[in-house]
PDB file of N, CA and C in Angstrom:
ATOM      1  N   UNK A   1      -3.461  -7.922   9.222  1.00  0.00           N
ATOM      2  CA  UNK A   1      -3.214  -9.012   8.295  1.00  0.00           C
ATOM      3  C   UNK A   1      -1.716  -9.298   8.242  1.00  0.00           C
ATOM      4  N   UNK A   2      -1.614 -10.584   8.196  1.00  0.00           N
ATOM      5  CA  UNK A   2      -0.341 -11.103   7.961  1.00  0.00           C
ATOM      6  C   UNK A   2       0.433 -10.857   6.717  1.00  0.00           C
ATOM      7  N   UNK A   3       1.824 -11.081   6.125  1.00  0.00           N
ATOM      8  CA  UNK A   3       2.590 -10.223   5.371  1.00  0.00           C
ATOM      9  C   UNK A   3       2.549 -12.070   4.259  1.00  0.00           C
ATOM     10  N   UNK A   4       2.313 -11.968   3.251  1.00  0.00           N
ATOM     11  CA  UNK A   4       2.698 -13.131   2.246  1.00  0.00           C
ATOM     12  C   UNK A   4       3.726 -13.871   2.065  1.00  0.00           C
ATOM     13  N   UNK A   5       5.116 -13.451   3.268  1.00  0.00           N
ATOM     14  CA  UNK A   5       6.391 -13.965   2.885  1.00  0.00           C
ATOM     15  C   UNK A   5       6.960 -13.327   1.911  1.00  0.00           C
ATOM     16  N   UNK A   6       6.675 -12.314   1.543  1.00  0.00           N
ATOM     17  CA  UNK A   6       7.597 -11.272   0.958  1.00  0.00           C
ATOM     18  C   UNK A   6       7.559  -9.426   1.438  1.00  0.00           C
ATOM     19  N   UNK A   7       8.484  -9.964   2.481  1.00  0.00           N
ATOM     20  CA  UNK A   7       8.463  -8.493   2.566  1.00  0.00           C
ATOM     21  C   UNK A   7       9.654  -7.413   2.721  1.00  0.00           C
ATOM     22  N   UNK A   8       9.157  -6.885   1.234  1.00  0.00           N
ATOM     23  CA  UNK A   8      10.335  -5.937   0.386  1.00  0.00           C
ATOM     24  C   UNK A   8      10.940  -4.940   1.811  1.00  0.00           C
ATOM     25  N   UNK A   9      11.725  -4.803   2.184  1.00  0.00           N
ATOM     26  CA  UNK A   9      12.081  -3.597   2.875  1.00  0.00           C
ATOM     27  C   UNK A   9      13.324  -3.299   2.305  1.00  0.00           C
ATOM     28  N   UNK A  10      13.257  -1.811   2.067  1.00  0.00           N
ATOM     29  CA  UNK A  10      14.213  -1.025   1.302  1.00  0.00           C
ATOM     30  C   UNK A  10      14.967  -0.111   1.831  1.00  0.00           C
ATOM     31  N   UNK A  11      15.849   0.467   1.607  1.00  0.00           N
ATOM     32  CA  UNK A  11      16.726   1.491   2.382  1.00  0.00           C
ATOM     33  C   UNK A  11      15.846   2.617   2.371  1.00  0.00           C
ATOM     34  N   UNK A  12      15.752   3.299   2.817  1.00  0.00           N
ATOM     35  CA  UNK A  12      15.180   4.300   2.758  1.00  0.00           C
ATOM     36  C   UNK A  12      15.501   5.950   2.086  1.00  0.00           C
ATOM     37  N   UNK A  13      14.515   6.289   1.431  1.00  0.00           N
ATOM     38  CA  UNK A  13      15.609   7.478   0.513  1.00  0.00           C
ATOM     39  C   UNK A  13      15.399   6.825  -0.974  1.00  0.00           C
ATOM     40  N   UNK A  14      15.791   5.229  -0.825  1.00  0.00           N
ATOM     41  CA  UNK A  14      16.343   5.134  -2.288  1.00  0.00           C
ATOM     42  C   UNK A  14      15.268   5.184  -3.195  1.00  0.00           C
ATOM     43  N   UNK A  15      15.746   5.186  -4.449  1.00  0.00           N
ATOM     44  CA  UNK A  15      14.650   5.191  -5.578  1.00  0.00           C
ATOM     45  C   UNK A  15      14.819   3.915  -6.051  1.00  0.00           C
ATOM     46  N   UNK A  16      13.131   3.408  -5.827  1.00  0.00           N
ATOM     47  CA  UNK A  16      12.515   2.078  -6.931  1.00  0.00           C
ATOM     48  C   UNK A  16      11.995   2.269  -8.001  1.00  0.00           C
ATOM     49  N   UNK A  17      12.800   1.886  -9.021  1.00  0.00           N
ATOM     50  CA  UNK A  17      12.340   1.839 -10.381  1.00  0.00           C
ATOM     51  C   UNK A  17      12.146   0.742 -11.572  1.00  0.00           C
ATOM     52  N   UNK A  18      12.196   0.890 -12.705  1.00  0.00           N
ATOM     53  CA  UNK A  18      12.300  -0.038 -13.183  1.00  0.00           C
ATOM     54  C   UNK A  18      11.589  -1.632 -12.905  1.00  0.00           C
ATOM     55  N   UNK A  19      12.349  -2.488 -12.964  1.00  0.00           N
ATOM     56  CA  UNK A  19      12.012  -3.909 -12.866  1.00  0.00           C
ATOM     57  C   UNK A  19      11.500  -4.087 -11.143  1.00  0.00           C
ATOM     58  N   UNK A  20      12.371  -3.599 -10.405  1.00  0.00           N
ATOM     59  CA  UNK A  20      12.330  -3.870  -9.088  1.00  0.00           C
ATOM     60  C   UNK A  20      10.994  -3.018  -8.545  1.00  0.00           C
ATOM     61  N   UNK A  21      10.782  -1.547  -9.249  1.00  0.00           N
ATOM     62  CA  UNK A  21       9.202  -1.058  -8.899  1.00  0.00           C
ATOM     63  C   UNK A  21       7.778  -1.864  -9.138  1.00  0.00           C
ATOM     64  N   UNK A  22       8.028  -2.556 -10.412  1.00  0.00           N
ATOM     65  CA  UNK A  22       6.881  -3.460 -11.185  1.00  0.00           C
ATOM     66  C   UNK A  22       6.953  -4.827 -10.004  1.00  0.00           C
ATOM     67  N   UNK A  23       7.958  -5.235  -9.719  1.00  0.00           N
ATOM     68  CA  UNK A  23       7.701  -6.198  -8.502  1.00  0.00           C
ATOM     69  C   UNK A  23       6.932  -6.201  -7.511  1.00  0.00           C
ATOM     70  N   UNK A  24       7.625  -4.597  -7.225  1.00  0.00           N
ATOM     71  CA  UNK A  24       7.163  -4.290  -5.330  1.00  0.00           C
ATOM     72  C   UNK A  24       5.400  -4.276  -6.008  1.00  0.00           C
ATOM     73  N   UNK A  25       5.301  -3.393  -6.599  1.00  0.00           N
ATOM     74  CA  UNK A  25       3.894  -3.259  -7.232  1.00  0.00           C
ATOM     75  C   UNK A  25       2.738  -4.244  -7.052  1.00  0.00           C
ATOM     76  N   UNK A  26       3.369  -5.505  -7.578  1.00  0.00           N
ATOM     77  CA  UNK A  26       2.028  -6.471  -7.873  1.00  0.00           C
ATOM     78  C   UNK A  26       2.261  -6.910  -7.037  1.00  0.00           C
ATOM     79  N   UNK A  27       3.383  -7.193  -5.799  1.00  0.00           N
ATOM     80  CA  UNK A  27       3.414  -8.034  -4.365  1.00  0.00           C
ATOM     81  C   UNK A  27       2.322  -6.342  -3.476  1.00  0.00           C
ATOM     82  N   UNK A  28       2.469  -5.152  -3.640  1.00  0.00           N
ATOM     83  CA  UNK A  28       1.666  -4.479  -3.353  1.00  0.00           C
ATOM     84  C   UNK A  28       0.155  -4.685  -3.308  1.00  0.00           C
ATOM     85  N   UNK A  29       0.090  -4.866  -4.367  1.00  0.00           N
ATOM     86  CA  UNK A  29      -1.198  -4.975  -5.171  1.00  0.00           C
ATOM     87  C   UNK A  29      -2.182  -6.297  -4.252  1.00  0.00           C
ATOM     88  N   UNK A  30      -1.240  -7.279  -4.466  1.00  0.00           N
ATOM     89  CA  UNK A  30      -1.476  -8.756  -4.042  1.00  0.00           C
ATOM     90  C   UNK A  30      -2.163  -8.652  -2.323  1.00  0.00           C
ATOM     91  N   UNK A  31      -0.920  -8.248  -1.825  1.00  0.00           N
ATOM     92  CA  UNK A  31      -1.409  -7.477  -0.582  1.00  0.00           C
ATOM     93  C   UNK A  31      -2.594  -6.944  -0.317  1.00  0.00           C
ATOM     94  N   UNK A  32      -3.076  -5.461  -0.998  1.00  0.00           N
ATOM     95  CA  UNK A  32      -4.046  -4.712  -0.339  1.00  0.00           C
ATOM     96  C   UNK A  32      -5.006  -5.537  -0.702  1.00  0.00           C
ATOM     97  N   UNK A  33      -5.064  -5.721  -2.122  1.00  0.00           N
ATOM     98  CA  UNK A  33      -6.234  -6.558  -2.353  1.00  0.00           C
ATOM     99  C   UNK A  33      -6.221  -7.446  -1.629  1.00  0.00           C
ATOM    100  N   UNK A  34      -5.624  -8.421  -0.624  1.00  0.00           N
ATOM    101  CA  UNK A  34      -5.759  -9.509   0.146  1.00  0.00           C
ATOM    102  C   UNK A  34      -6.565  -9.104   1.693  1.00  0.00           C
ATOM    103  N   UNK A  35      -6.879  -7.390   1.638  1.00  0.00           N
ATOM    104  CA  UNK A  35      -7.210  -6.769   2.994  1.00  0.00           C
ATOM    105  C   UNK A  35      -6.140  -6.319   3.454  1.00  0.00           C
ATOM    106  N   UNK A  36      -4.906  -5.733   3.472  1.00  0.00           N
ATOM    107  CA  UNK A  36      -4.015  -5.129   3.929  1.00  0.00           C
ATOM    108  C   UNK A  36      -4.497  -3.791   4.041  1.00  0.00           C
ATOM    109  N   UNK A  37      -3.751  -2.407   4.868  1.00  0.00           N
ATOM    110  CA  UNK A  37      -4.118  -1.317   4.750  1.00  0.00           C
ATOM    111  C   UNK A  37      -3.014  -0.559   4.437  1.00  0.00           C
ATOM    112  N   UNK A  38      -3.381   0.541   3.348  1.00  0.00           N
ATOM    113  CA  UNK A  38      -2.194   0.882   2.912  1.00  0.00           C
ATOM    114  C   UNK A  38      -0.952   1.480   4.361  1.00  0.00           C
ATOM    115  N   UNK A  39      -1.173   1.586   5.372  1.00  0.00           N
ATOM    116  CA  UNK A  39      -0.696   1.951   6.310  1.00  0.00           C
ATOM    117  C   UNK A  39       0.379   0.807   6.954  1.00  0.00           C
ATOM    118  N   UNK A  40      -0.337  -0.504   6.738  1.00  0.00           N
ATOM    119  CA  UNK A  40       0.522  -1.273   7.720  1.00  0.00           C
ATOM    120  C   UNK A  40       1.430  -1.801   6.208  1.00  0.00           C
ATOM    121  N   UNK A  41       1.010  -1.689   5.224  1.00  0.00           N
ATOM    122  CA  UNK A  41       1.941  -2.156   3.861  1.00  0.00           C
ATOM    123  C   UNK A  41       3.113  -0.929   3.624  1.00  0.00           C
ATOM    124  N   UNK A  42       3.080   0.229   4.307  1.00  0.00           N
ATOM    125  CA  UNK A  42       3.942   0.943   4.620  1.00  0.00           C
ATOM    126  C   UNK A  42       5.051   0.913   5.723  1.00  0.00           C
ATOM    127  N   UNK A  43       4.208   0.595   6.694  1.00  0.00           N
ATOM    128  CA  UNK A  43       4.983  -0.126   7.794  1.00  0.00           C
ATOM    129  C   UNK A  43       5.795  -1.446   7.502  1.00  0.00           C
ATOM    130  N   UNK A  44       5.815  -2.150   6.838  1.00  0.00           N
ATOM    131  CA  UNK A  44       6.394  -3.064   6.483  1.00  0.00           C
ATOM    132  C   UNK A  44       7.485  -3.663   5.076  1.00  0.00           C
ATOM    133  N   UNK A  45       7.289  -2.395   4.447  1.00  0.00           N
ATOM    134  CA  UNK A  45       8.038  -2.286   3.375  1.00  0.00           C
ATOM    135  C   UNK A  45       9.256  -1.129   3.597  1.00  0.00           C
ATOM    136  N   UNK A  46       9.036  -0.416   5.123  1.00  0.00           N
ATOM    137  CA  UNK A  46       9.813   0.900   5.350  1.00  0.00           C
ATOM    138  C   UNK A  46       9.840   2.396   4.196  1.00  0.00           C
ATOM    139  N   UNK A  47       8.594   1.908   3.871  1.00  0.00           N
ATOM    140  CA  UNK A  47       8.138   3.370   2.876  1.00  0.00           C
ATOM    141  C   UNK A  47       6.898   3.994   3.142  1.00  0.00           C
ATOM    142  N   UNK A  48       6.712   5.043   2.819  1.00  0.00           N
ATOM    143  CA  UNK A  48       6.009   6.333   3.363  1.00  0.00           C
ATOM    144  C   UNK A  48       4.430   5.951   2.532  1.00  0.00           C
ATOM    145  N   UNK A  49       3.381   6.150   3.518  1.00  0.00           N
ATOM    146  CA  UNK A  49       2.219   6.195   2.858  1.00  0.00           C
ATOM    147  C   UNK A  49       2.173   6.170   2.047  1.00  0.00           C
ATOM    148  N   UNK A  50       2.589   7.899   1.283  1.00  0.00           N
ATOM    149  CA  UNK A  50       2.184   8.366   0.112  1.00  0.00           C
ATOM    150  C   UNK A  50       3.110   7.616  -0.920  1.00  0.00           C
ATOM    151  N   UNK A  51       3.922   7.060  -1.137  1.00  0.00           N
ATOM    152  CA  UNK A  51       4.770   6.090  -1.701  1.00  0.00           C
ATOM    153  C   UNK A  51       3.875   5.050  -1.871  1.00  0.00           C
ATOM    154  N   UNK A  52       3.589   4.225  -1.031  1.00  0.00           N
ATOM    155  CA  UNK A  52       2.270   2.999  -0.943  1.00  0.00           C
ATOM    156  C   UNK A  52       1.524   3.483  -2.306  1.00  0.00           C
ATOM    157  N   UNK A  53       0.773   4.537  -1.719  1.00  0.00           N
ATOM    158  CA  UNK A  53      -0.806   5.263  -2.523  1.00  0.00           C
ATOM    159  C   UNK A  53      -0.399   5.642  -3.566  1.00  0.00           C
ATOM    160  N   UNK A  54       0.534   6.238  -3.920  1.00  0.00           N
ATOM    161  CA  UNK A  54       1.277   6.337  -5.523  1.00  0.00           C
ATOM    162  C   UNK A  54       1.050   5.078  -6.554  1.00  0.00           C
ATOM    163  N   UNK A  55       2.131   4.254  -5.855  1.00  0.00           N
ATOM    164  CA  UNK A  55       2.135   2.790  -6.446  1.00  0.00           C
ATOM    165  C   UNK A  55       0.495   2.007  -6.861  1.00  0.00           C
ATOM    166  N   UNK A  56       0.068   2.017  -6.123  1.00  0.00           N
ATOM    167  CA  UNK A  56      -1.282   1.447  -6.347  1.00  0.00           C
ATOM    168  C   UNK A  56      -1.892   2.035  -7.243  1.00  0.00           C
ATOM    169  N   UNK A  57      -1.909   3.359  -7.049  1.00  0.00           N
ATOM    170  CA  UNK A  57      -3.150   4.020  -8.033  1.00  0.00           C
ATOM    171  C   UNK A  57      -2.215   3.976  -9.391  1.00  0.00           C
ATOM    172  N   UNK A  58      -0.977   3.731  -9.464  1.00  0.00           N
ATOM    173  CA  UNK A  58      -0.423   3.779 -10.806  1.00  0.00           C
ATOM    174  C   UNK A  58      -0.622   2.688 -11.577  1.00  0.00           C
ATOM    175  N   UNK A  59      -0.783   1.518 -10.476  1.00  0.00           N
ATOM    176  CA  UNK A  59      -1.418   0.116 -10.669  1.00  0.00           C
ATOM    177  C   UNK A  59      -2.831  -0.018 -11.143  1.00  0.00           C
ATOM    178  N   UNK A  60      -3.473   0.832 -11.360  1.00  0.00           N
ATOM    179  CA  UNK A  60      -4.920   0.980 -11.573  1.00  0.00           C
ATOM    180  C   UNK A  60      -5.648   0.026 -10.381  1.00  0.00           C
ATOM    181  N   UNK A  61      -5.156   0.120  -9.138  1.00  0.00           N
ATOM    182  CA  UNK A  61      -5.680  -0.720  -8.036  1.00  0.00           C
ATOM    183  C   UNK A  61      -6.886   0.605  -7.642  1.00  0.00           C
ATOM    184  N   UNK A  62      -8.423  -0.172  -7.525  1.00  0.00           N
ATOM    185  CA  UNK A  62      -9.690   0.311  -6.904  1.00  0.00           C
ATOM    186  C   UNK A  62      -9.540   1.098  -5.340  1.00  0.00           C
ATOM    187  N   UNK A  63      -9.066   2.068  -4.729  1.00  0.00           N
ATOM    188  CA  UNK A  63      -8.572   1.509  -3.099  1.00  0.00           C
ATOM    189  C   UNK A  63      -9.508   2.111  -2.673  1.00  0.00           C
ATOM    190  N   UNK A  64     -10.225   1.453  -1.237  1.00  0.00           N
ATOM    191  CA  UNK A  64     -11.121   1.487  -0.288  1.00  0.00           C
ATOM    192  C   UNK A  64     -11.336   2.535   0.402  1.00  0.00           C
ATOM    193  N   UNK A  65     -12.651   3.086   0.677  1.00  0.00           N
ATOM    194  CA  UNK A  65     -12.911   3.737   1.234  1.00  0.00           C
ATOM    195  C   UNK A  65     -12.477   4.062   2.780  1.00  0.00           C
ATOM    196  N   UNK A  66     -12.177   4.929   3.252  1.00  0.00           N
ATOM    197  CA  UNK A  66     -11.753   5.289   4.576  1.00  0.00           C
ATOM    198  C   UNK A  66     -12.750   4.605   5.754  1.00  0.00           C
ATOM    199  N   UNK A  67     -12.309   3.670   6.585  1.00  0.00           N
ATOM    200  CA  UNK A  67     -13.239   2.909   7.469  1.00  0.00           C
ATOM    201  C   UNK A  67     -13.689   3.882   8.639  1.00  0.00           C
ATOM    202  N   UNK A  68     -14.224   3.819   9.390  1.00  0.00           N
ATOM    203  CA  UNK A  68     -14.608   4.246  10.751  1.00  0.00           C
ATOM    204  C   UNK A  68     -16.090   5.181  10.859  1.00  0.00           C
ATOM    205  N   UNK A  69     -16.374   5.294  11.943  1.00  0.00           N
ATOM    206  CA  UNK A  69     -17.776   5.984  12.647  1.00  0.00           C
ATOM    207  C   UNK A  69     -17.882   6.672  11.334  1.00  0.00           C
ATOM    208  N   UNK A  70     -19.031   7.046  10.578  1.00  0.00           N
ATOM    209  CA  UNK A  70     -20.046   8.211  10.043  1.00  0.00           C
ATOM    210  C   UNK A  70     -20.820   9.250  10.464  1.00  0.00           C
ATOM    211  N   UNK A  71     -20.313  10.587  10.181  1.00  0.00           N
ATOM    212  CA  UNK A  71     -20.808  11.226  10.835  1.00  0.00           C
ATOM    213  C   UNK A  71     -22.479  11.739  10.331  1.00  0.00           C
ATOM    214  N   UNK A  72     -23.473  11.933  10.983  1.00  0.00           N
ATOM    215  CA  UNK A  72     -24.824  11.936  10.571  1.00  0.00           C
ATOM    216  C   UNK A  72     -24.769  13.682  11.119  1.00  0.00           C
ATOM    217  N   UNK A  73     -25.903  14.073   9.904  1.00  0.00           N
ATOM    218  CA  UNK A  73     -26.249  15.375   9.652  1.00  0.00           C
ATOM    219  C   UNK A  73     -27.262  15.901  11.117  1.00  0.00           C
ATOM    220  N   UNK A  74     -26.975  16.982  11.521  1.00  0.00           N
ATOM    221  CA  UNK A  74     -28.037  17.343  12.710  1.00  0.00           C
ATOM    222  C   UNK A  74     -29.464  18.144  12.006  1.00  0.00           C
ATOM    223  N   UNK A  75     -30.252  17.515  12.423  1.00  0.00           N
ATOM    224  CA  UNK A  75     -31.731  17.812  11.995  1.00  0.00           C
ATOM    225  C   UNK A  75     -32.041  19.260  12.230  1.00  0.00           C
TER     226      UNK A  75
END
C-alpha cells in the first residue's frame, strides 16, 4: 500500500512524545487501518516494529491477525 503523503521519518534514537507522538499516532492509525502492515509503516517512518505495535495498541487500534498458510492438525 501506498503512503497518504505523510510520511513522518524521524532520526532515529530520538524520542516522540508529546504533541508530535499523538500526530504520528492517528497518521499511524489512519494508515494501518487503511491496510498498511505494521512492517512496511515501519519501514517508512524509520522506526522499529515494536515502536509501530506500541503506538497502536496504545491507540486502542484492533490489529490483525498474522496472514499466511494454516497449519492443519495430523489425524
Amino acid at each position: 500500500m501506498a503512503a497518504t503523503g505523510t510520511s513522518t521519518s524521524t532520526e532515529k534514537g530520538r524520542r516522540i512524545v508529546g504533541a508530535e507522538r499523538q500526530t504520528l499516532a492517528k497518521d499511524l492509525v489512519k494508515r494501518y487501518n487503511g491496510g498498511e502492515s505494521i512492517r512496511s509503516l515501519a519501514a517508512s517512518t524509520g522506526r522499529s516494529y515494536g515502536f509501530i505495535h506500541r503506538v497502536l495498541t496504545e491507540s486502542g487500534v484492533q490489529l490483525r491477525q498474522r496472514g499466511g498458510a494454516r497449519r492443519r492438525k495430523k489425524s
